[in-house]
Protein backbone atom coordinates (compact mmCIF):
# COMPACT_ATOMS: atom_id res chain seq x y z
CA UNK A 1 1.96 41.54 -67.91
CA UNK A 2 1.06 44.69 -66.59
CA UNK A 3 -2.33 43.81 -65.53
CA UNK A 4 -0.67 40.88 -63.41
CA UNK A 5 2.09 43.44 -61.62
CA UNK A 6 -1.00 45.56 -60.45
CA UNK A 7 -2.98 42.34 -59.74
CA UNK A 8 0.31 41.06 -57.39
CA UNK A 9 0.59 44.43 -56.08
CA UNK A 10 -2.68 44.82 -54.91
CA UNK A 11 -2.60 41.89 -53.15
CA UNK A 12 0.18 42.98 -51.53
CA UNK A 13 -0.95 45.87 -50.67
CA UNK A 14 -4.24 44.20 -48.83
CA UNK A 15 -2.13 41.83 -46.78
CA UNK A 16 0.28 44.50 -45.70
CA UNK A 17 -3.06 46.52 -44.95
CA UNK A 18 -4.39 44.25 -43.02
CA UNK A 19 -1.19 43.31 -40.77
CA UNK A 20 -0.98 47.19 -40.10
CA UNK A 21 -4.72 46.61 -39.04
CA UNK A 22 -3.88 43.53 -36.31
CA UNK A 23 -0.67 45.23 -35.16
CA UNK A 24 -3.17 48.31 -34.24
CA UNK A 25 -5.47 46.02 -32.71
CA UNK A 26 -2.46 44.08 -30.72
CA UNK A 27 -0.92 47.65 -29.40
CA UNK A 28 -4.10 48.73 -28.61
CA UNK A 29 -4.63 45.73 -26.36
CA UNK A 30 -1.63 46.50 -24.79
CA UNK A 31 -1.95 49.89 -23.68
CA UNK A 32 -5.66 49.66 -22.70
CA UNK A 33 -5.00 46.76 -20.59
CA UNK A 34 -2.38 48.54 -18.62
CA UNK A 35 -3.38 51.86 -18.56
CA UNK A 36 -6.78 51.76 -19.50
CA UNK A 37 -9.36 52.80 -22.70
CA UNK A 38 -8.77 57.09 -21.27
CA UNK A 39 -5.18 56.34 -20.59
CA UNK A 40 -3.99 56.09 -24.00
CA UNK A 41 -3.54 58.57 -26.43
CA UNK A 42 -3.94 57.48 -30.47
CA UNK A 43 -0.68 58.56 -30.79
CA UNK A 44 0.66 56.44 -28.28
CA UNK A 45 -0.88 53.42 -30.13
CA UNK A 46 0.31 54.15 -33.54
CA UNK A 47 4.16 54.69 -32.17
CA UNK A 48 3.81 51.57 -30.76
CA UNK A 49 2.37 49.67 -34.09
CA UNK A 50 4.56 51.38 -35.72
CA UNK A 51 1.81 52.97 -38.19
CA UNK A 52 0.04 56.46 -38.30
CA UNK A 53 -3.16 58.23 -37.53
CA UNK A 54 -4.22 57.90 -40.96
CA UNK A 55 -4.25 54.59 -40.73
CA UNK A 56 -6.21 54.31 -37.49
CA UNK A 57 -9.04 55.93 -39.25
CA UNK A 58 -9.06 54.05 -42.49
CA UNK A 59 -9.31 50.43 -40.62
CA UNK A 60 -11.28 51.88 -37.71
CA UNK A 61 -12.80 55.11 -38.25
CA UNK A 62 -12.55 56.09 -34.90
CA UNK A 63 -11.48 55.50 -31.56
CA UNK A 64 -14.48 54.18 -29.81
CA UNK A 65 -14.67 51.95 -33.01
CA UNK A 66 -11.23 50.49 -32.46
CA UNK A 67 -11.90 50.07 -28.68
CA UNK A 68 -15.17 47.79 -29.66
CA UNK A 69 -12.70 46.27 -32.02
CA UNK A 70 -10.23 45.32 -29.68
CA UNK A 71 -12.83 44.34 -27.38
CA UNK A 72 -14.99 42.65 -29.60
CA UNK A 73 -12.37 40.05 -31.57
CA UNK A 74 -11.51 38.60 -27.75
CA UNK A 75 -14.58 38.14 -26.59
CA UNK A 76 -16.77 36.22 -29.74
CA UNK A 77 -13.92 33.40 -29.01
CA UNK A 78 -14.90 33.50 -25.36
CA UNK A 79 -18.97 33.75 -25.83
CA UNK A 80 -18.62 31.52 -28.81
CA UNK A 81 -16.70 28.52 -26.11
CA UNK A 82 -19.46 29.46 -23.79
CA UNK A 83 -21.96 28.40 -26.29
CA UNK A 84 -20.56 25.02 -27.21
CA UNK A 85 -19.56 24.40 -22.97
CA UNK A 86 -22.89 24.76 -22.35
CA UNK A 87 -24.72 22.71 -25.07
CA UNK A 88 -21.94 19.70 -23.37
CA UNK A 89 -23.51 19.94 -20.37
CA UNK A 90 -25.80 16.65 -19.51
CA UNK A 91 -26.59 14.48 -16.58
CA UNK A 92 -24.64 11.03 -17.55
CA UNK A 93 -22.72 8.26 -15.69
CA UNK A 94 -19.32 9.44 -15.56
CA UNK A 95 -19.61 13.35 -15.14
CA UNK A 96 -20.09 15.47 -11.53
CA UNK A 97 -23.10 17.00 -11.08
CA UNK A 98 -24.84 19.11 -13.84
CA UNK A 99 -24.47 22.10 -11.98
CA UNK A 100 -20.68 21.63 -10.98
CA UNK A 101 -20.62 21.42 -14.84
CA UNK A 102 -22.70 24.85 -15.83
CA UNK A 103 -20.48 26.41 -13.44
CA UNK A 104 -17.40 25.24 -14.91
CA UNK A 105 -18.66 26.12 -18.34
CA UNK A 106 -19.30 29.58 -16.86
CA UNK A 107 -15.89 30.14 -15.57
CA UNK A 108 -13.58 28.11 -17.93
CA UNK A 109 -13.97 29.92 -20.91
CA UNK A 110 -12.89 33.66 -19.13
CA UNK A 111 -10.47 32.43 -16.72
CA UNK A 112 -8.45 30.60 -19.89
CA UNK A 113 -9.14 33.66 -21.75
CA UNK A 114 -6.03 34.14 -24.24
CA UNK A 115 -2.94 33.04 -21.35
CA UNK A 116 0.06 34.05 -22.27
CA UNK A 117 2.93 32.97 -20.69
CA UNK A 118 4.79 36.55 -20.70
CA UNK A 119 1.48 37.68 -18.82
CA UNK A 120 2.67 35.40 -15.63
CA UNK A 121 -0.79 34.06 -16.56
CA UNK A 122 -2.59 36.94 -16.61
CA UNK A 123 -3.70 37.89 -20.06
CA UNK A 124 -3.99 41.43 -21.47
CA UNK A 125 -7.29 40.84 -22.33
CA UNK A 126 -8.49 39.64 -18.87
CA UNK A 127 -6.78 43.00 -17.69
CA UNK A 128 -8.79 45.05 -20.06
CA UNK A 129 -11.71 43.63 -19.58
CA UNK A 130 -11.36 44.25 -15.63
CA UNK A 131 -10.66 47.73 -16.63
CA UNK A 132 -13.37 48.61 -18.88
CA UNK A 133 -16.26 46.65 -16.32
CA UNK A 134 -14.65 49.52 -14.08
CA UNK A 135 -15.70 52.07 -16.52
CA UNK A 136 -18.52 54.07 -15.55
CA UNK A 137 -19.05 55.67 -18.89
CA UNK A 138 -21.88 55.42 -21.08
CA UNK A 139 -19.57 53.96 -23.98
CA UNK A 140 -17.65 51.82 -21.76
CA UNK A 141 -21.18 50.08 -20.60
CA UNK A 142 -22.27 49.82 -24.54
CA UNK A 143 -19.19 47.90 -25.07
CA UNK A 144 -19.94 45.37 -22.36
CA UNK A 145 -23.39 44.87 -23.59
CA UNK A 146 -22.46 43.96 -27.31
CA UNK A 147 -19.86 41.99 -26.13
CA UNK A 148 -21.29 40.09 -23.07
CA UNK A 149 -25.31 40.46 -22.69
CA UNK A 150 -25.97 37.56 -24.96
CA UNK A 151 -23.54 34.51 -23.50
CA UNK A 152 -24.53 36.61 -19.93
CA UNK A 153 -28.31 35.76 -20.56
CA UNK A 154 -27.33 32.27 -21.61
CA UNK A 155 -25.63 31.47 -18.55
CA UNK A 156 -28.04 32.54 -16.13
CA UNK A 157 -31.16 30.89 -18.08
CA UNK A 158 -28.75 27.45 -17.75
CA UNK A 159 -28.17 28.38 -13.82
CA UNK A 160 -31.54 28.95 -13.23
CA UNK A 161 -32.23 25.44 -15.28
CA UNK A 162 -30.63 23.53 -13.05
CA UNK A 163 -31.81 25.79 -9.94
CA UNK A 164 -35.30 26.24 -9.87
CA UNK A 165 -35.67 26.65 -6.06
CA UNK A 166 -33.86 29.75 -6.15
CA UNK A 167 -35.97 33.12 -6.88
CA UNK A 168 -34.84 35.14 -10.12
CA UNK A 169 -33.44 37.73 -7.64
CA UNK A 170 -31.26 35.20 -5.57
CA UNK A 171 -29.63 33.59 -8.74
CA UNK A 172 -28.68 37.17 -10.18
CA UNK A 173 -27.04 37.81 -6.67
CA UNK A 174 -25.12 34.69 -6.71
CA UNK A 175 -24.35 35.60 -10.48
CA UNK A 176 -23.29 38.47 -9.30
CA UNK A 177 -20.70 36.93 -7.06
CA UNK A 178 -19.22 34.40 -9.15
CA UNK A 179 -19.21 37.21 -12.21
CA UNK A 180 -17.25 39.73 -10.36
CA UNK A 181 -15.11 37.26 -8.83
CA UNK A 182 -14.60 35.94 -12.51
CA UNK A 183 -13.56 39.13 -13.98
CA UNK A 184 -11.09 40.32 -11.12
CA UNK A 185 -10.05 37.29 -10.11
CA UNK A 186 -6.86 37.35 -12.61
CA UNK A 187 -5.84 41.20 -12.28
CA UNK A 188 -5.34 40.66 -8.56
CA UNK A 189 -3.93 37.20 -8.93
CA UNK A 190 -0.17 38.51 -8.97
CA UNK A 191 -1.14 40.86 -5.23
CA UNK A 192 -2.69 37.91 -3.62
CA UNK A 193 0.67 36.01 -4.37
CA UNK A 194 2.31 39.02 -2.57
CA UNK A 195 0.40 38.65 0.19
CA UNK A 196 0.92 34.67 0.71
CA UNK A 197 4.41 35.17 0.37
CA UNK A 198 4.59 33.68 -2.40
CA UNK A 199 3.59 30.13 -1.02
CA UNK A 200 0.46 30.22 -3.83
CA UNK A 201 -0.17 30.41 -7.19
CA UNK A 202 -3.10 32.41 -7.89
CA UNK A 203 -2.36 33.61 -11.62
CA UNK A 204 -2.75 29.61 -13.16
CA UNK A 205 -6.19 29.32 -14.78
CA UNK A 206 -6.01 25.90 -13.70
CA UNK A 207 -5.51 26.28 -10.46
CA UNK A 208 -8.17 29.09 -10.04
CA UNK A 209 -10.94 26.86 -11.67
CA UNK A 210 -10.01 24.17 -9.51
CA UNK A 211 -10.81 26.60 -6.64
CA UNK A 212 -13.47 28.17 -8.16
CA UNK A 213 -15.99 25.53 -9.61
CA UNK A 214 -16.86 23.52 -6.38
CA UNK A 215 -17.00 27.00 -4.12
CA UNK A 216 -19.52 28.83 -6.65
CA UNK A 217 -21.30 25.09 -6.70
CA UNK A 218 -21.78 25.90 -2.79
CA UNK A 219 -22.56 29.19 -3.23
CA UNK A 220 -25.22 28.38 -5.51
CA UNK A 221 -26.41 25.77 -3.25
CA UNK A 222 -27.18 27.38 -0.39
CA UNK A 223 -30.27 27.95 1.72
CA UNK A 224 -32.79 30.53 -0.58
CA UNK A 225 -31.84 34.20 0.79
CA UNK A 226 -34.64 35.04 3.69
CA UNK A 227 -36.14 38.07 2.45
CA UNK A 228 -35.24 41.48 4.50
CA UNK A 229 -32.58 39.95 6.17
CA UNK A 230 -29.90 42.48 7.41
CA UNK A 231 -26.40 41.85 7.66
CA UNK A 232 -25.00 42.62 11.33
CA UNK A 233 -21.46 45.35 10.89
CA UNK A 234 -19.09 45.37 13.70
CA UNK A 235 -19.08 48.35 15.07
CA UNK A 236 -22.45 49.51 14.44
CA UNK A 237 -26.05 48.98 16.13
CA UNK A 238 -27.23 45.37 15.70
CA UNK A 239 -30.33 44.98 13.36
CA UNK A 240 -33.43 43.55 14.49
CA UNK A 241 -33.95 39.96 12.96
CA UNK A 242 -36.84 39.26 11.56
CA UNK A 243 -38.96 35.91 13.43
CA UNK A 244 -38.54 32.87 11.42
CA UNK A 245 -42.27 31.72 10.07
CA UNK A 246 -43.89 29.31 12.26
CA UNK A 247 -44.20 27.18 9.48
CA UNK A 248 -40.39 27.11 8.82
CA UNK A 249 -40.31 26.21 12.53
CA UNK A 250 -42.07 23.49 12.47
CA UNK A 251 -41.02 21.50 9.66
């Protein structure tokens, strides 16, 4: 009898561990996302889990580990739809272009990324994200590389797939674009609503990826960049173009 109390208590004791654990994890989100990964004191997280230092550092061990934590359990569910978005992707009777799908693969999975309709459509997650990419330090850029180098690698192999006109240099430029665009897109949903007047609604996944797909599809199917080109500033002296080849010229 006794050996079955401790066995039930035990097991109650795990699960009520491990619910402290998540509510960490969920506060955590929280605060990082609004005020960002130096903006928030441990403190400041337990109050609002409702637990105690002690038990930051028996699940975690330490705040950069509970920052890769946080980070970490959002993003395998978003590299891990990436995978399986991309493996769909096939030229077949029925579906747009391949590359209107890779794109769409590409952006799908992050735009979606955990909506919440408390967020106005803008998750927490998407916020942190946008604030640790900001990050300049050395941790912050770790934390991106666990999280993202791998489904970032996959992308760009399937882009350039699907692209082979395009030198390595102009698809990581165009990457570039759509990336950025991708991970900003939802923080600054709610100001570009304030600037419409409200006649748009920027903060719907939907609605962004219906935006989104065909434009990056142009984008990635423009002209090849001519090399040394120099944009022209208003305001400033006007760059010398360079002469088109003859050969260019001719055809």
């Amino acid at each position: 009898m006794r050996t079955g109390g401790k066995r039930r208590s035990g097991v109650r004791s795990e699960v009520q561990g491990q619910q402290t654990r998540e509510q960490i994890l969920d506060s955590a989100e929280a605060l990082f996302a609004e005020h960002g990964i130096n903006g928030v004191s441990l403190r400041a997280i337990v109050g609002a889990a409702g637990a105690n230092i002690s038990a930051i550092h028996y699940h975690f061990g330490s705040r950069e580990r509970l920052i890769e934590e946080v980070m970490v359990r959002y993003a395998k569910r978003i590299t891990d739809e990436h995978v399986w978005r991309l493996a769909d992707c096939r030229e077949e009777p029925g579906r747009p272009p391949l590359l209107e799908q890779v794109v769409a693969a590409c952006l799908a999975p992050a735009l979606r990324a955990n909506r919440r309709p408390e967020d106005d459509g803008i998750s927490k997650y998407n916020r942190l994200r946008a604030r640790l990419a900001a990050e300049t330090t050395d941790f912050a850029r770790q934390v991106i590389v666990k999280c993202y180098d791998d489904a970032g690698q996959r992308q760009i192999a399937a882009l350039s797939k699907v692209l082979p006109q395009l030198s390595r240099e102009d698809l990581l430029w165009r990457y570039h674009v759509m990336l950025s665009i991708m991970i900003f897109s939802a923080p600054v949903a709610n100001r570009l609503e304030h600037l419409s007047g409200h006649a748009y609604e920027f903060a719907d996944p939907e609605t962004a990826l219906n935006w989104f797909v065909p434009l990056f599809t142009t984008l990635f199917q423009a002209p090849q960049h001519q090399a040394g080109a120099q944009a022209w500033i208003p305001g400033e002296a006007p760059q010398p173009r360079i002469a088109e080849p003859a050969s260019a010229r001719a055809s």
